[in-house]
Protein backbone atom coordinates (compact mmCIF):
# COMPACT_ATOMS: atom_id res chain seq x y z
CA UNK A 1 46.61 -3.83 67.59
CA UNK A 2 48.49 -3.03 64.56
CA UNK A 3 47.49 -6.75 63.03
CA UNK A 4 43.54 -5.83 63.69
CA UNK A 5 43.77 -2.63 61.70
CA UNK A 6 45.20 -4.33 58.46
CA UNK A 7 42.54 -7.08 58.91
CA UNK A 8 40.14 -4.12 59.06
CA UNK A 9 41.84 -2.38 56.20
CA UNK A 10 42.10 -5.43 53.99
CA UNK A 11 38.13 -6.23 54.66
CA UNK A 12 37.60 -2.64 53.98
CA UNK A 13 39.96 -3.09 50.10
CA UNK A 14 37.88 -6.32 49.57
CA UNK A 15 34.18 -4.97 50.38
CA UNK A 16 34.77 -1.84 47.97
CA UNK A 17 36.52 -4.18 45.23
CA UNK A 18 33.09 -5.75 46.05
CA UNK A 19 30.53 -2.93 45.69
CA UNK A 20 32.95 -1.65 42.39
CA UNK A 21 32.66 -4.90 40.50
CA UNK A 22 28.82 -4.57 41.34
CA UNK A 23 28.50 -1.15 40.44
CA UNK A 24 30.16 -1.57 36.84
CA UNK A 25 28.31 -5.21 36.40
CA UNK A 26 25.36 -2.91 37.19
CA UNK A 27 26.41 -0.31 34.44
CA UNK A 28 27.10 -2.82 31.70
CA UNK A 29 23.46 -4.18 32.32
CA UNK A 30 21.70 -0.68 31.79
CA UNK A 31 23.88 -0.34 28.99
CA UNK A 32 22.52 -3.40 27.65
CA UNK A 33 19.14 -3.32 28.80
CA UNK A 34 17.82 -0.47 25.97
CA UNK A 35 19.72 -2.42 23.29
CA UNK A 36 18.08 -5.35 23.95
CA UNK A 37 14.50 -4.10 24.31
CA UNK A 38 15.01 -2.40 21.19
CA UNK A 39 16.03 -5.55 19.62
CA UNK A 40 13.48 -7.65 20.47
CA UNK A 41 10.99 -4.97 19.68
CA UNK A 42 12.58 -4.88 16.04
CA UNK A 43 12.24 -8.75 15.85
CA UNK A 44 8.26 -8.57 17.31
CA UNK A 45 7.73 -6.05 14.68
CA UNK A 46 8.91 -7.63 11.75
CA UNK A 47 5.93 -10.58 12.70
CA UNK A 48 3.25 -7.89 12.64
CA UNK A 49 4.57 -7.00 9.14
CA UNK A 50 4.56 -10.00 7.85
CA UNK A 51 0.97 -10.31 8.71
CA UNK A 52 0.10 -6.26 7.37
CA UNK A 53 1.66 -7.52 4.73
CA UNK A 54 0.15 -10.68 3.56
CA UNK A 55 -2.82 -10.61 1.02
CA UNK A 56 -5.60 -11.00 3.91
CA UNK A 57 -4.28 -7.45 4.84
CA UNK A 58 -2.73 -5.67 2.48
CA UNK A 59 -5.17 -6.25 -0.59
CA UNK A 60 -7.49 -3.88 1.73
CA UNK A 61 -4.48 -1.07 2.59
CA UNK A 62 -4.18 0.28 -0.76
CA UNK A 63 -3.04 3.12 -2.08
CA UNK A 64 -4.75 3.23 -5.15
CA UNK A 65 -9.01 3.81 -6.00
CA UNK A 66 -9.86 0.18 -5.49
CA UNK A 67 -9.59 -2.85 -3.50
CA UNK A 68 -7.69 -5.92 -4.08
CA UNK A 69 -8.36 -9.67 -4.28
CA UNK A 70 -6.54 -13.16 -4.14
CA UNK A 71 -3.78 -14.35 -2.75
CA UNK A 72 -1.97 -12.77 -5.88
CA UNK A 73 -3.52 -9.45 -4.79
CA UNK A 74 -5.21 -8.91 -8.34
CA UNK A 75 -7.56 -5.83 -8.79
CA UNK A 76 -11.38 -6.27 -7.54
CA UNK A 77 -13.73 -7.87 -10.32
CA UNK A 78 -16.43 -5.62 -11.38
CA UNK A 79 -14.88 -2.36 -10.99
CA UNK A 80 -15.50 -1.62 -7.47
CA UNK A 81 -13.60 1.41 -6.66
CA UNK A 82 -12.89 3.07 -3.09
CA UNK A 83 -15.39 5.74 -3.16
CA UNK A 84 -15.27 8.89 -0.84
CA UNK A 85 -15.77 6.89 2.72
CA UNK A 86 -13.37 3.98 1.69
CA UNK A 87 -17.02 1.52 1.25
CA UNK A 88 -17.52 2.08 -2.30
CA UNK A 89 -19.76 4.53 -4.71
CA UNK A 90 -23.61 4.54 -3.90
CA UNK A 91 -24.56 2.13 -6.99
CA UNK A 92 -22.35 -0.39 -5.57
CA UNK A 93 -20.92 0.11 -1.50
CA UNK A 94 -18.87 -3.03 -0.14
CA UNK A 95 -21.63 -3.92 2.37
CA UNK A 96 -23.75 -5.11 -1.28
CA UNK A 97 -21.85 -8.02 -1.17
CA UNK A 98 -19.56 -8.31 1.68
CA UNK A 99 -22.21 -9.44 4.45
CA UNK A 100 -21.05 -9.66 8.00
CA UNK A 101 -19.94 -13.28 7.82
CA UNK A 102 -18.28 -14.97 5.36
CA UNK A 103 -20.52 -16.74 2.42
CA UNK A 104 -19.11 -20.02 1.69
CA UNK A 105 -21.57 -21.13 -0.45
CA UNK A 106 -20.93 -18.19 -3.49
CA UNK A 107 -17.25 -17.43 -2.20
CA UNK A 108 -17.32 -13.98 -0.77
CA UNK A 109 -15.91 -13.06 1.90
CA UNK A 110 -17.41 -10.84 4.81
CA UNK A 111 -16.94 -9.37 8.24
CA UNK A 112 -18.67 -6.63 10.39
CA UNK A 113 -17.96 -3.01 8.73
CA UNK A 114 -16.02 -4.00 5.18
CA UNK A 115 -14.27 -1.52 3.84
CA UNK A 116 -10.84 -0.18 2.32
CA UNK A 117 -8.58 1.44 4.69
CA UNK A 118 -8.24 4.92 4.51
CA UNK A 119 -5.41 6.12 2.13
CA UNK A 120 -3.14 7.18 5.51
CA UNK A 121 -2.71 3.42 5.83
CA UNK A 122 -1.60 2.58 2.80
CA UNK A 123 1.21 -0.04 2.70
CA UNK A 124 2.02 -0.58 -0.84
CA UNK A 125 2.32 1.92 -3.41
CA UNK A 126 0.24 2.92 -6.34
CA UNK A 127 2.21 0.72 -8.81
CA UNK A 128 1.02 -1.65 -6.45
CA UNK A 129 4.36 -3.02 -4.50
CA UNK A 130 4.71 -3.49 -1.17
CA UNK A 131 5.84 -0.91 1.20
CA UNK A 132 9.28 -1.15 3.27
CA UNK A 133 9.05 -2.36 6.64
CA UNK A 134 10.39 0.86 7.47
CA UNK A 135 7.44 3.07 5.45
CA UNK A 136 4.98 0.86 6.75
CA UNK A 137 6.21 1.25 10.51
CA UNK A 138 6.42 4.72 10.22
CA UNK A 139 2.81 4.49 8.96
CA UNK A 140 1.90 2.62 11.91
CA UNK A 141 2.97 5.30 14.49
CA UNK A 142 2.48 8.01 12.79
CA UNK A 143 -0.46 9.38 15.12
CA UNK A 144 -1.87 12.20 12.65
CA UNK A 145 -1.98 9.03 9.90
CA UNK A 146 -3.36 6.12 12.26
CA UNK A 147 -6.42 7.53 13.63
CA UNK A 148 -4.51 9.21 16.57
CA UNK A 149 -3.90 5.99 17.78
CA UNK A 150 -1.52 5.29 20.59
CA UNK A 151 0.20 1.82 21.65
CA UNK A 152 -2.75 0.74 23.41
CA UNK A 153 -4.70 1.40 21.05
CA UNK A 154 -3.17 -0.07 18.49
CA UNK A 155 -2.87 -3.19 20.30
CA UNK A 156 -6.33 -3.29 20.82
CA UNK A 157 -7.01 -3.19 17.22
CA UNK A 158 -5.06 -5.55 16.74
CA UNK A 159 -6.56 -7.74 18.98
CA UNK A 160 -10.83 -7.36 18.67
CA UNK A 161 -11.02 -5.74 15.38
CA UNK A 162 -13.58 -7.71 13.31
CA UNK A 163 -11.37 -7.46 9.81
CA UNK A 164 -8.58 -8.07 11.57
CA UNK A 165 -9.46 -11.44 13.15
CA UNK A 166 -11.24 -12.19 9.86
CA UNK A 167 -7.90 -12.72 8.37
CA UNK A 168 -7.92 -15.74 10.19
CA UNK A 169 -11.54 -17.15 9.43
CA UNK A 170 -10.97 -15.97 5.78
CA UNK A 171 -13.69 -18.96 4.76
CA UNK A 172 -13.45 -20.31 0.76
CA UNK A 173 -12.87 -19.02 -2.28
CA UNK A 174 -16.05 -19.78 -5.42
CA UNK A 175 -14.37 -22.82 -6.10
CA UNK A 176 -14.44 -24.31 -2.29
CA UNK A 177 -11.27 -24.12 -1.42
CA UNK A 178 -9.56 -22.43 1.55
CA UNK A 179 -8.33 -18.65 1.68
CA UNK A 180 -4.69 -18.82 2.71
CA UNK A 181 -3.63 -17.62 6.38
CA UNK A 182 -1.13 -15.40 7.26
CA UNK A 183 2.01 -16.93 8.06
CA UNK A 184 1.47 -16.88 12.19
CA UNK A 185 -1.74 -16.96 13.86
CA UNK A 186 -3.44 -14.17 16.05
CA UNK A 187 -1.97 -15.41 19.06
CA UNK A 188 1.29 -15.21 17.66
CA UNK A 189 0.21 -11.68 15.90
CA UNK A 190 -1.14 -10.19 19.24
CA UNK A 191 1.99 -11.00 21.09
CA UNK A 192 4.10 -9.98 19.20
CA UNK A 193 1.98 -6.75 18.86
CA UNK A 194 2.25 -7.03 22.54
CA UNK A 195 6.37 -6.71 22.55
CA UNK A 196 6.74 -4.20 19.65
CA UNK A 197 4.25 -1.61 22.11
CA UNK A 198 6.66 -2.32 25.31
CA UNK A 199 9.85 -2.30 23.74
CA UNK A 200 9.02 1.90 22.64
CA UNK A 201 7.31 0.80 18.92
CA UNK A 202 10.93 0.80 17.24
CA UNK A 203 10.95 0.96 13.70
CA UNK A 204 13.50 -0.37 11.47
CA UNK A 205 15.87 1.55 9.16
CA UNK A 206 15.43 1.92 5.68
């Protein structure tokens, strides 16, 4: 009798030894778990900058009175300036020239709606450099900046807007030759859009 309650016992000490390494294994992964969503969200959103980022982007995210052009982000030719809607003055809107496809044959670009985006989304400054990751993130989610735009929503931008998939289908410059692409394509861009929204939108430290 004595012998069956300490194999009873000892089953007992082994299945709570058990159910204890369990329960702190289980611990240590929920500990983990936020760090690592928040890490891979920090790595997916440093892709999306370095699209926002790249010339087919940022020359239109100003923060100064005009637009930008070239991959070395030099001011707009003729003077075009921003005007009160972001589509230029009256004499001369964006829509003049920029059609809604690109125009290989004279070199300018086009898309449906062309404009400059609004002065809440600007991610360089007005001397012209590029924004931290951190201003530009914080420009990003910043819902009284981005149109009151939430992680879906944002995502879906990302992924129909006509100027935004135009910076893949850039077409030629006057001279024939190709506009560069940003450095991952809009598969790439979207997914990692895609992580950034489900790991909480983290945004890096300055």
């Amino acid at each position: 009798m004595l012998s069956e309650k300490l194999g009873l016992l000892t089953t007992f000490l082994i299945a709570i030894s058990c159910l204890d390494g369990m329960g702190s294994r289980h611990l240590e992964l929920a500990s983990r778990e936020p760090y690592s969503a928040i890490s891979e969200g920090l790595a997916a959103w440093q892709q999306v900058y370095s699209v926002l980022t790249h010339p087919r982007c940022i020359n239109c995210h100003t923060a100064g009175n005009y637009p930008q052009q070239g991959d070395d982000r030099h001011r707009h030719l003729f003077n075009v300036v921003r005007g009160p809607a972001g589509k230029g003055v009256p004499a001369l809107q964006c829509a003049t020239c920029h059609q809604g496809a690109n125009a290989d044959t004279t070199g300018v670009p086009g898309a449906h709606g062309w404009h400059l985006a609004p002065l809440s989304m600007k991610w360089q400054d007005v001397s012209d450099r590029i924004l931290s990751s951190s201003a530009v993130c914080s420009a990003i989610t910043d819902r009284s900046r981005n149109g009151n735009r939430n992680g879906t929503a944002l995502l879906k931008h990302n992924q129909e807007e006509p100027l935004v998939l135009w910076a893949w289908n850039p077409g030629r410059r006057a001279d024939g030759s190709l506009r560069a692409l940003p450095p991952i394509t809009h598969d790439q861009f979207v997914a990692a859009t895609r992580k950034w929204v489900e790991s909480g939108m983290p945004c890096p430290q300055e």
